[in-house]
Protein backbone atom coordinates (compact mmCIF):
# COMPACT_ATOMS: atom_id res chain seq x y z
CA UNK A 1 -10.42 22.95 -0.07
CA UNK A 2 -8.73 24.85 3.04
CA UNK A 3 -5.52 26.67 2.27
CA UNK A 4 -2.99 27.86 4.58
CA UNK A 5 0.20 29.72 3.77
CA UNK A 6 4.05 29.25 5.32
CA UNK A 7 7.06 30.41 4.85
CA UNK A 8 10.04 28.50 3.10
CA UNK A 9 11.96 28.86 6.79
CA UNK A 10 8.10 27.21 8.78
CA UNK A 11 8.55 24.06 6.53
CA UNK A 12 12.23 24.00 7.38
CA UNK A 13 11.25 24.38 11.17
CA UNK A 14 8.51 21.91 11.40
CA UNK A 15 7.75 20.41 8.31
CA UNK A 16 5.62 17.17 10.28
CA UNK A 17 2.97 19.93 11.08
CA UNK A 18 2.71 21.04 7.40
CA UNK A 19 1.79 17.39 6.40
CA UNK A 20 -0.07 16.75 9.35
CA UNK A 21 -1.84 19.69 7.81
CA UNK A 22 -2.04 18.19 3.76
CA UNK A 23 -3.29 14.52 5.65
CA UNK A 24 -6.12 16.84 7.04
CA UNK A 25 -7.16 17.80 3.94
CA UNK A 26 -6.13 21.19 3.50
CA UNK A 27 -3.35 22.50 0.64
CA UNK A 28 -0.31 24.10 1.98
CA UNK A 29 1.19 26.62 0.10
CA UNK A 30 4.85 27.54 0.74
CA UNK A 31 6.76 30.73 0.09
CA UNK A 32 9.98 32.56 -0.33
CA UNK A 33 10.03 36.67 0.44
CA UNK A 34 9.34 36.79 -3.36
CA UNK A 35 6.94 35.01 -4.25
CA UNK A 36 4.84 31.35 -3.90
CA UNK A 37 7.09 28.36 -4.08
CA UNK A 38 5.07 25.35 -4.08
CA UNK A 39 1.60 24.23 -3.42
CA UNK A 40 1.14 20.38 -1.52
CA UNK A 41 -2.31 18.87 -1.66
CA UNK A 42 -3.73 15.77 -0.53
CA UNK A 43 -2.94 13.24 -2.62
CA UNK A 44 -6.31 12.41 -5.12
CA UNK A 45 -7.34 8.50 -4.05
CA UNK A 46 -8.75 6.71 -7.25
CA UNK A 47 -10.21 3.49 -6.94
CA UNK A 48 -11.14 1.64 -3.31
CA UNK A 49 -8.29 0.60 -0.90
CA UNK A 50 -6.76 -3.42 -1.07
CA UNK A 51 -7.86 -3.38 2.59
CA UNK A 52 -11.36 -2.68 1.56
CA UNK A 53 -11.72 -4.86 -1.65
CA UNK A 54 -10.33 -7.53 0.66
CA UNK A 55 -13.13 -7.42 2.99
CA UNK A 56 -15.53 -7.46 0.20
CA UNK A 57 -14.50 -10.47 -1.13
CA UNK A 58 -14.40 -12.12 2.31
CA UNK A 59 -17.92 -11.37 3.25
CA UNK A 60 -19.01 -12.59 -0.45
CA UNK A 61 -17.00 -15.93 0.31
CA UNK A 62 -18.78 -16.14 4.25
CA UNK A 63 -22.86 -15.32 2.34
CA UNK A 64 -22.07 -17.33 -1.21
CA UNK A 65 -19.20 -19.69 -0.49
CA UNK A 66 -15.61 -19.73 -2.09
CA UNK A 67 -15.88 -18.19 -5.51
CA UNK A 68 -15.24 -20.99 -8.72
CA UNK A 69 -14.58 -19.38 -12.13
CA UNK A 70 -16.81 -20.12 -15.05
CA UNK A 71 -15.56 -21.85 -18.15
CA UNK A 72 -14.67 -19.00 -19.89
CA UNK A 73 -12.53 -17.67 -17.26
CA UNK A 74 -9.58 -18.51 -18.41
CA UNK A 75 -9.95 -16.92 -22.41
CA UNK A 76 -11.59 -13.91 -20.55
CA UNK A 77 -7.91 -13.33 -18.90
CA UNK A 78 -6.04 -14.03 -21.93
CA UNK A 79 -8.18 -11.43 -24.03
CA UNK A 80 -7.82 -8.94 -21.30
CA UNK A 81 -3.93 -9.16 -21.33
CA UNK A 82 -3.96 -9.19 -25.26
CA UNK A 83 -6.19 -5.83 -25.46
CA UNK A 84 -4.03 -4.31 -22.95
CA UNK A 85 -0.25 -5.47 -24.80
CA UNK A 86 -1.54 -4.33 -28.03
CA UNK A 87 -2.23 -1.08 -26.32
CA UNK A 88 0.51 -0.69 -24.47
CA UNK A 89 3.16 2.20 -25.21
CA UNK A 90 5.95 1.96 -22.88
CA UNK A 91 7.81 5.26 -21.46
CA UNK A 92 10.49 6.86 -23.84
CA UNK A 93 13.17 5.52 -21.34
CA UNK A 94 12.30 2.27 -21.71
């Protein structure tokens, strides 16, 4: 990944180029006349994009037809949520 370096008072001056700059992929590190401050990267994407999954499931509904759960659709969604409560550990400030 590209780096680039700027000054504290550069991200105070024009701080739309800096993420202009972390959109484009590169990490921006910032810094004070002692030493780095911070470090902004691009954000890491997991998973596909709504938008795209979307899509997906349209052009399986225009080829196949309107998707119609099986039988066992419902218990499969039960035991899904089950597995995941008994799981679950919610944050300390909950």
């Amino acid at each position: 990944m590209d780096t680039v370096r700027i000054s504290e008072a550069e991200l105070l001056q024009d701080a739309s180029a800096a993420m202009r700059k972390v959109r484009e992929g590169v990490a921006v590190v910032i810094y004070d006349e002692r030493s780095d401050v911070a470090v902004v990267r691009p954000a890491v994407r997991i998973g596909r994009p709504l938008s795209e999954s979307i899509n997906r499931a349209d052009a399986y509904e225009a080829k196949h037809g309107t998707p119609v759960p099986d039988e066992d659709f419902a218990s499969d969604v039960r035991l899904a949520r089950d597995e995941f409560e008994a799981s679950y550990v919610p944050p300390s400030w909950d």
